[in-house]
N, C-alpha and C. Protein backbone atom coordinates (compact mmCIF):
# COMPACT_ATOMS: atom_id res chain seq x y z
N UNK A 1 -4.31 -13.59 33.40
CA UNK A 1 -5.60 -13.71 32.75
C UNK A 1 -5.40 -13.62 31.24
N UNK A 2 -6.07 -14.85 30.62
CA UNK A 2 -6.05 -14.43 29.06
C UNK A 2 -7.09 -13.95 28.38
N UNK A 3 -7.07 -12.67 27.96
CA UNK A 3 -8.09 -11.95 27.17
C UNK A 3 -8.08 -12.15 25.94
N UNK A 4 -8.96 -12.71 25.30
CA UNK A 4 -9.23 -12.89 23.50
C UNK A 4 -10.17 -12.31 23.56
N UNK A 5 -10.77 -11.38 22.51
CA UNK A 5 -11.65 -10.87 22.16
C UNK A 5 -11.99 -10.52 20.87
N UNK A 6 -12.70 -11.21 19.67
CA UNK A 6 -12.69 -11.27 18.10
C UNK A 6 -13.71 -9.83 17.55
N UNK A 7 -12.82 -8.70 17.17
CA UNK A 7 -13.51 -7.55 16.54
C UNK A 7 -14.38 -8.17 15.58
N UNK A 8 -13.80 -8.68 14.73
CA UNK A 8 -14.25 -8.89 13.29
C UNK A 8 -13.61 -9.85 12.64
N UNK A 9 -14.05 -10.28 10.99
CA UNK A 9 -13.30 -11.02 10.66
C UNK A 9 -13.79 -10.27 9.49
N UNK A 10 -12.18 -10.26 8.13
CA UNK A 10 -12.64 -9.61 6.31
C UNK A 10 -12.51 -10.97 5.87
N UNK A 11 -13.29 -11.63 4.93
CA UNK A 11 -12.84 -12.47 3.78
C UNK A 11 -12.05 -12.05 2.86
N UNK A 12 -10.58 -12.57 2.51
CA UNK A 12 -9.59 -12.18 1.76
C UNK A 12 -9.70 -12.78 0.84
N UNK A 13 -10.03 -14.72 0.77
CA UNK A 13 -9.90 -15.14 -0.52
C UNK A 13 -10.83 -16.41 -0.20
N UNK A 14 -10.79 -17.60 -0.99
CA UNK A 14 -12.07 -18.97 -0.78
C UNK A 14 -11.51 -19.76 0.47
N UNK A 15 -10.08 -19.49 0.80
CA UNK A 15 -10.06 -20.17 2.68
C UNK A 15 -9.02 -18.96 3.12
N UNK A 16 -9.23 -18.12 2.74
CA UNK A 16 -8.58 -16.86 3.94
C UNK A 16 -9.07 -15.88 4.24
N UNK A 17 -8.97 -15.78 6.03
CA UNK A 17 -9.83 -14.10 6.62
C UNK A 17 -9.17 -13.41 7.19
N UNK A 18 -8.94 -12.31 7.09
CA UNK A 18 -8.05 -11.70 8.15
C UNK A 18 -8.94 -11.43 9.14
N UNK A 19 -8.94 -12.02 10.68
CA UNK A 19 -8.83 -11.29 11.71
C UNK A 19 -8.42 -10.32 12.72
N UNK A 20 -9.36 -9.56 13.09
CA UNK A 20 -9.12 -8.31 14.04
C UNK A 20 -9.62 -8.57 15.40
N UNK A 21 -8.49 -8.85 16.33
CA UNK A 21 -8.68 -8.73 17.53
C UNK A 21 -8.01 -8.26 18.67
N UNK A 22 -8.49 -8.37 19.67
CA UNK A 22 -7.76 -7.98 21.17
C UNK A 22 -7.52 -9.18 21.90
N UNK A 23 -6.00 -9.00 22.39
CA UNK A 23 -5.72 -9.87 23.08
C UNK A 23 -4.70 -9.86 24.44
N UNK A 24 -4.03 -10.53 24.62
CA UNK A 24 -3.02 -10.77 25.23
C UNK A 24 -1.84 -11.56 25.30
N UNK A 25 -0.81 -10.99 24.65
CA UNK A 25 0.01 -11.58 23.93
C UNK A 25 1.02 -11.82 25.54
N UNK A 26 1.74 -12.57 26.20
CA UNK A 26 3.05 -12.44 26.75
C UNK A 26 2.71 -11.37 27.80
N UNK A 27 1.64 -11.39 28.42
CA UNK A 27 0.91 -9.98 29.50
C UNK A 27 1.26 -8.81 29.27
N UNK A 28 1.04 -8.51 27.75
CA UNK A 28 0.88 -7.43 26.71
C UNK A 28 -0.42 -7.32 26.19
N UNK A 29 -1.11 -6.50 26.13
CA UNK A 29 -2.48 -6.50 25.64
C UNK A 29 -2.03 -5.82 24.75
N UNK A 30 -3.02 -5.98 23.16
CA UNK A 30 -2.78 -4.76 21.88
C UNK A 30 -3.87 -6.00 20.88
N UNK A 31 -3.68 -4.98 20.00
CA UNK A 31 -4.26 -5.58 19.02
C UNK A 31 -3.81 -6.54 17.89
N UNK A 32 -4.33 -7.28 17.55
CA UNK A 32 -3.72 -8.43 16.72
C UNK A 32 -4.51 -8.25 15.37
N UNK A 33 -3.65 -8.29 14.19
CA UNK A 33 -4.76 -8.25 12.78
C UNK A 33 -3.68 -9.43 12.15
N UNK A 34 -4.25 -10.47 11.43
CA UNK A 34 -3.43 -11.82 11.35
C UNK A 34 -4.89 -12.32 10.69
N UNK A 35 -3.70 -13.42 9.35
CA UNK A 35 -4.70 -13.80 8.96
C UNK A 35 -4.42 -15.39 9.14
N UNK A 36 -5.72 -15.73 8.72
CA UNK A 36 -6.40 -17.00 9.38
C UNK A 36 -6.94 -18.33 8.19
N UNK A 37 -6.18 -19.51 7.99
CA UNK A 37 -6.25 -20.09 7.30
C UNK A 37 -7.13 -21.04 7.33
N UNK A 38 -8.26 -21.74 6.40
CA UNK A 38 -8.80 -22.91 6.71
C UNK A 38 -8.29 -23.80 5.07
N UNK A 39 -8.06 -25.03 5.52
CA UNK A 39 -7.78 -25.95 4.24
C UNK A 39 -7.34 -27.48 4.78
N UNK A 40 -7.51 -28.26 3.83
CA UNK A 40 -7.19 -29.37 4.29
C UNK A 40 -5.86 -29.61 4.94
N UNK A 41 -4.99 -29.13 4.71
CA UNK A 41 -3.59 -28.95 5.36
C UNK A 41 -2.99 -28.76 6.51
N UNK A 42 -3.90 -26.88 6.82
CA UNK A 42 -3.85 -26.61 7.91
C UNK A 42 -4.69 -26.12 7.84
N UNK A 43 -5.41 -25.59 9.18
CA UNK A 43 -6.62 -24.58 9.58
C UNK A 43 -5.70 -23.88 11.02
N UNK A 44 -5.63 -22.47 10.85
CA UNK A 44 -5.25 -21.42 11.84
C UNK A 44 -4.63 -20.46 11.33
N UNK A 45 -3.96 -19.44 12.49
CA UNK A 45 -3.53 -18.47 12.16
C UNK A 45 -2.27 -18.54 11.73
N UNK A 46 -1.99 -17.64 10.08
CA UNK A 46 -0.58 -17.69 9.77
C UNK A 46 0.17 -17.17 10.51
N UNK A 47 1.46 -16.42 10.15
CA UNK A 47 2.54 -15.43 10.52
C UNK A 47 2.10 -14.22 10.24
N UNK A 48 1.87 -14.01 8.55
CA UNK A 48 1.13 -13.21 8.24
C UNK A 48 0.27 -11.87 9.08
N UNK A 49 0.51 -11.03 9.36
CA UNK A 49 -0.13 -10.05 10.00
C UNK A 49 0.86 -8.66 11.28
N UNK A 50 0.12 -8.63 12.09
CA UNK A 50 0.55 -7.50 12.68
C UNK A 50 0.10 -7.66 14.24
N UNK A 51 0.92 -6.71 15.24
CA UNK A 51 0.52 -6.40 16.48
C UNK A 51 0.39 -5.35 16.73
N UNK A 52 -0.77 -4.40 17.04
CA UNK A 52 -0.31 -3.17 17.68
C UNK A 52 -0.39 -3.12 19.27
N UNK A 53 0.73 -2.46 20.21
CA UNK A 53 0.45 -2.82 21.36
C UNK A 53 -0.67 -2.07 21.78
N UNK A 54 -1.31 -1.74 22.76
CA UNK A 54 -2.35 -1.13 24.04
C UNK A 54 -2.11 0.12 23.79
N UNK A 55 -1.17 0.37 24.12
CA UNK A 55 -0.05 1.94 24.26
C UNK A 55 0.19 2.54 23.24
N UNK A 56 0.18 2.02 21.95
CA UNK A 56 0.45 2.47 20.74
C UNK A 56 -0.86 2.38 19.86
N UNK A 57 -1.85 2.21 20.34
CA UNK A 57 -2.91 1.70 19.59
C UNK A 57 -3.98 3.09 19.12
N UNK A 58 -3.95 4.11 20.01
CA UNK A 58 -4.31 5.88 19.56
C UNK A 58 -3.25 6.25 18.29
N UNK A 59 -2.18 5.76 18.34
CA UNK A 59 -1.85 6.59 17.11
C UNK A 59 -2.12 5.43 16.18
N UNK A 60 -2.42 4.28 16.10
CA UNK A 60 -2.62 3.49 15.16
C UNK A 60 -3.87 3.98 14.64
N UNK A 61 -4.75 3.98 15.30
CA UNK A 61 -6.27 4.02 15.23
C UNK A 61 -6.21 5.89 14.57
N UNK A 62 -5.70 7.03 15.23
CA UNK A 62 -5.37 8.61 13.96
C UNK A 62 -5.29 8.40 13.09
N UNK A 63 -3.51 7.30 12.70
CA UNK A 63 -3.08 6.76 10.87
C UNK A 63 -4.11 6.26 10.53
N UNK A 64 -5.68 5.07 11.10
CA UNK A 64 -6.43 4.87 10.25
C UNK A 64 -7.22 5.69 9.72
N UNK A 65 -7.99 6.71 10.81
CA UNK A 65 -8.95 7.79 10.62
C UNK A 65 -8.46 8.71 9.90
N UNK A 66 -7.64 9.14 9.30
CA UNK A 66 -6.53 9.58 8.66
C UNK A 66 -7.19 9.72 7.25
N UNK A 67 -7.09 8.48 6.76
CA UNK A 67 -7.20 7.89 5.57
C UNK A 67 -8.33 8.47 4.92
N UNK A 68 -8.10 8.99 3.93
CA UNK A 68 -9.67 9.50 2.79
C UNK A 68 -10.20 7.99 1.96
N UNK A 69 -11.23 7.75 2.35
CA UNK A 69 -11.58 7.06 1.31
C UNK A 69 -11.48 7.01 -0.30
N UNK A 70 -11.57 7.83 -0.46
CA UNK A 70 -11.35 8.47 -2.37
C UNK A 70 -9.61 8.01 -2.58
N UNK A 71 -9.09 8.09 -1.45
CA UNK A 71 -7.36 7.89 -2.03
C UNK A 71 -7.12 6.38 -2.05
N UNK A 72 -8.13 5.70 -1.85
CA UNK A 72 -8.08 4.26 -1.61
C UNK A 72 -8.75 4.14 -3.09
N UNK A 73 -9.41 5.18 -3.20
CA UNK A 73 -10.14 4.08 -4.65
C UNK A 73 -9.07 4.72 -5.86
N UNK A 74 -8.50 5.70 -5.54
CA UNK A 74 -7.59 5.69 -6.84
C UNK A 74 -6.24 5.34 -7.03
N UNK A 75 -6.02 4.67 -5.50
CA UNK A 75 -4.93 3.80 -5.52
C UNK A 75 -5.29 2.31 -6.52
N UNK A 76 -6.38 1.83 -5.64
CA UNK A 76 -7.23 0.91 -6.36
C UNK A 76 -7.53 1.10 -8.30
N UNK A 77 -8.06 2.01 -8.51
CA UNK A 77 -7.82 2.32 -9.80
C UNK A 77 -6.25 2.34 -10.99
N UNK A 78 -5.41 2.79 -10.36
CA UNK A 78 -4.49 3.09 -10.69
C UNK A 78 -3.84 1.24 -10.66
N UNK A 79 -3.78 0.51 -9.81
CA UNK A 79 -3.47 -1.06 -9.53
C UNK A 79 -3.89 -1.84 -10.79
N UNK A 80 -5.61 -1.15 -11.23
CA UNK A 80 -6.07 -2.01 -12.19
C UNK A 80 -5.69 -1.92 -13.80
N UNK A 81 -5.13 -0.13 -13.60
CA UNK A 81 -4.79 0.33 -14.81
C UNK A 81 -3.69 -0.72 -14.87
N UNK A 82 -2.65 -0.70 -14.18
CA UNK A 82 -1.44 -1.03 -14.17
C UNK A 82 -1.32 -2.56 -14.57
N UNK A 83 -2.40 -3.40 -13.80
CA UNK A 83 -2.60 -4.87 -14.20
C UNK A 83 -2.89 -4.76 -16.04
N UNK A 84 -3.64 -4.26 -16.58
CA UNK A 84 -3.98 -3.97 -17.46
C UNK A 84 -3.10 -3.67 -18.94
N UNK A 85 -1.49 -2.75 -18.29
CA UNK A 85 -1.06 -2.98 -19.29
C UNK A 85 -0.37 -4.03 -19.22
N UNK A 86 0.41 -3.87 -21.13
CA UNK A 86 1.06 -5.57 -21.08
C UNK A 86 2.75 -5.17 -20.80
N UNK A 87 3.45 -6.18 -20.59
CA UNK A 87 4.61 -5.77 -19.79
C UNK A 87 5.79 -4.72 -21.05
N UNK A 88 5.30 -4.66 -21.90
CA UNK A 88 5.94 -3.48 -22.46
C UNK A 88 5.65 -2.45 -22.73
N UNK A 89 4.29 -2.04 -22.17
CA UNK A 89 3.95 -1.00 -22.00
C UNK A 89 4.31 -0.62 -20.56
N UNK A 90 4.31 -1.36 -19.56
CA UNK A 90 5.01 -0.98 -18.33
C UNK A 90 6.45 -0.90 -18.66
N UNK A 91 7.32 -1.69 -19.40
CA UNK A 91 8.75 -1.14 -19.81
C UNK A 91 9.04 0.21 -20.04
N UNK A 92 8.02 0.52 -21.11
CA UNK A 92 8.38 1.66 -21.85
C UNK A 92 7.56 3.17 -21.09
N UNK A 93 6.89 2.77 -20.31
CA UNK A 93 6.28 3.59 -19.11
C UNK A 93 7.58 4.07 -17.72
N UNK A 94 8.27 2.96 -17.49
CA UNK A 94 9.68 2.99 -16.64
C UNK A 94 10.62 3.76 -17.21
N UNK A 95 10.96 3.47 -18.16
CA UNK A 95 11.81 4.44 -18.95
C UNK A 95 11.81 5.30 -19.50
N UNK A 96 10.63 5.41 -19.19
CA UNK A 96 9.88 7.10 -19.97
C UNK A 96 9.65 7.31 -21.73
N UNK A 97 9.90 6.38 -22.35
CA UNK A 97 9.43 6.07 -24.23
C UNK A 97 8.39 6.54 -24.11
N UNK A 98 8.04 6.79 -25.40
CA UNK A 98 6.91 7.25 -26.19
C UNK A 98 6.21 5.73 -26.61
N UNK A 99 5.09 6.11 -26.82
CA UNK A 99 4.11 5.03 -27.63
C UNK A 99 3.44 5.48 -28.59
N UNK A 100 3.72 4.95 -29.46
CA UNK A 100 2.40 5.51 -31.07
C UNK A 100 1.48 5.99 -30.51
N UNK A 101 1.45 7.15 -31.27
CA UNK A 101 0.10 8.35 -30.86
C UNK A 101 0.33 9.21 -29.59
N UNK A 102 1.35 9.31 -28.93
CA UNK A 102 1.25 10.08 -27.61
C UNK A 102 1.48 11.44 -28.08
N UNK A 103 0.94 12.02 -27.57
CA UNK A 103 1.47 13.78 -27.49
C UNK A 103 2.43 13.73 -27.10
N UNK A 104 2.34 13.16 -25.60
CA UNK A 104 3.40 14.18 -24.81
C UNK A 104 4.56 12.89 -24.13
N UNK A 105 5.34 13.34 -24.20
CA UNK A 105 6.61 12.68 -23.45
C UNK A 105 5.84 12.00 -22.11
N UNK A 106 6.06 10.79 -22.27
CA UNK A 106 5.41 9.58 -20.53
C UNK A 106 6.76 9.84 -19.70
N UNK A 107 5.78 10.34 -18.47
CA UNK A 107 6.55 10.37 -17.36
C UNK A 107 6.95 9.01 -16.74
N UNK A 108 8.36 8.98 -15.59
CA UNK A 108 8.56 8.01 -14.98
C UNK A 108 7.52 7.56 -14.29
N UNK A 109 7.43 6.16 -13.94
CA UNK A 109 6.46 5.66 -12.99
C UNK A 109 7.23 5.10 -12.08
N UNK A 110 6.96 4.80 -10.86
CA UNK A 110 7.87 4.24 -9.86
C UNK A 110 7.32 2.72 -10.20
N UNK A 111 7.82 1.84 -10.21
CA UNK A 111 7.11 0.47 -9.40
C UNK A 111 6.39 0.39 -8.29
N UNK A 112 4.90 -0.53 -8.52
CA UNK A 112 4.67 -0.93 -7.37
C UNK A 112 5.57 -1.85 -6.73
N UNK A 113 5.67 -2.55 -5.00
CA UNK A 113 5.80 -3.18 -4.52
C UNK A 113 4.89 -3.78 -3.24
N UNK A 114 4.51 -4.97 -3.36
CA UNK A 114 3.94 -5.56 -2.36
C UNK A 114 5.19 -5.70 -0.90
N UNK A 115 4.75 -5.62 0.91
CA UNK A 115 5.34 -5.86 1.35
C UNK A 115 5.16 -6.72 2.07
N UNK A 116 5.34 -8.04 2.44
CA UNK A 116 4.38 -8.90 3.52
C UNK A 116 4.97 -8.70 5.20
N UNK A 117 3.85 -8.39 5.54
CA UNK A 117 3.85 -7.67 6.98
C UNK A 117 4.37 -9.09 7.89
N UNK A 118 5.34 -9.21 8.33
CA UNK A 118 5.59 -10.34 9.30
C UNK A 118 5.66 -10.06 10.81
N UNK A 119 5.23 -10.51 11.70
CA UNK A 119 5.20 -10.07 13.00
C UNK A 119 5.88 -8.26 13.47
N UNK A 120 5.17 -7.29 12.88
CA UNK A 120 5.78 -6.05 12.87
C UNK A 120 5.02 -5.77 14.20
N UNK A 121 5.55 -5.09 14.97
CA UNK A 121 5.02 -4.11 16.07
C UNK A 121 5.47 -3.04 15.57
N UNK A 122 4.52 -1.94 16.55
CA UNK A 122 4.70 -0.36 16.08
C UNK A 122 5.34 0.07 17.43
């Protein structure tokens, strides 16, 4: 039996959504989050995304409930600061320099990194 079942869908960008659903992958049921392309090119689902199986899907669903909202927005905050400076102020932020006018010695910053999620199971 094939079970599809569409939670939801987020708008990511002007032709991309990520979808959230249940399915049945290979007579594996779990959840599928994958995003979903429309354009003259192609229209469907990329690679892009994730599986969680059936069985693993309580501790997926804890790690989400987990999450404070407030640590999302100052992750978010912190992203925009960062877009914001210009790339030698992120140099000299890495290496810990001073900038005209600072008091105090700038701490290291780690780099961000983006990771693109490719067919990961948990």
């Amino acid at each position: 039996m094939n079970m599809e079942k569409d939670i939801g869908r987020i708008p990511k960008g002007m032709d991309t959504e990520i979808v959230v659903r249940i399915d049945d992958f290979g007579g594996r049921p779990g959840l599928t989050i994958r995003e979903f392309v429309k354009s003259e090119r192609y229209t469907g689902f990329t690679k892009a995304g994730t599986r969680i199986p059936a069985d693993k899907f309580k501790d997926f669903k804890h790690m989400i409930n987990s999450i404070d909202e407030s640590d999302l927005q100052s992750a978010a905050s912190a992203a925009t600061q960062s877009k914001l400076e210009s790339p030698k102020e992120k140099s000299e932020k890495k290496n810990g320099k001073k900038k005209a006018g600072d008091e105090e010695e700038a701490e290291e910053v780690p780099e961000e990194s983006e990771e693109e999620i490719e067919d990961t199971e948990f």
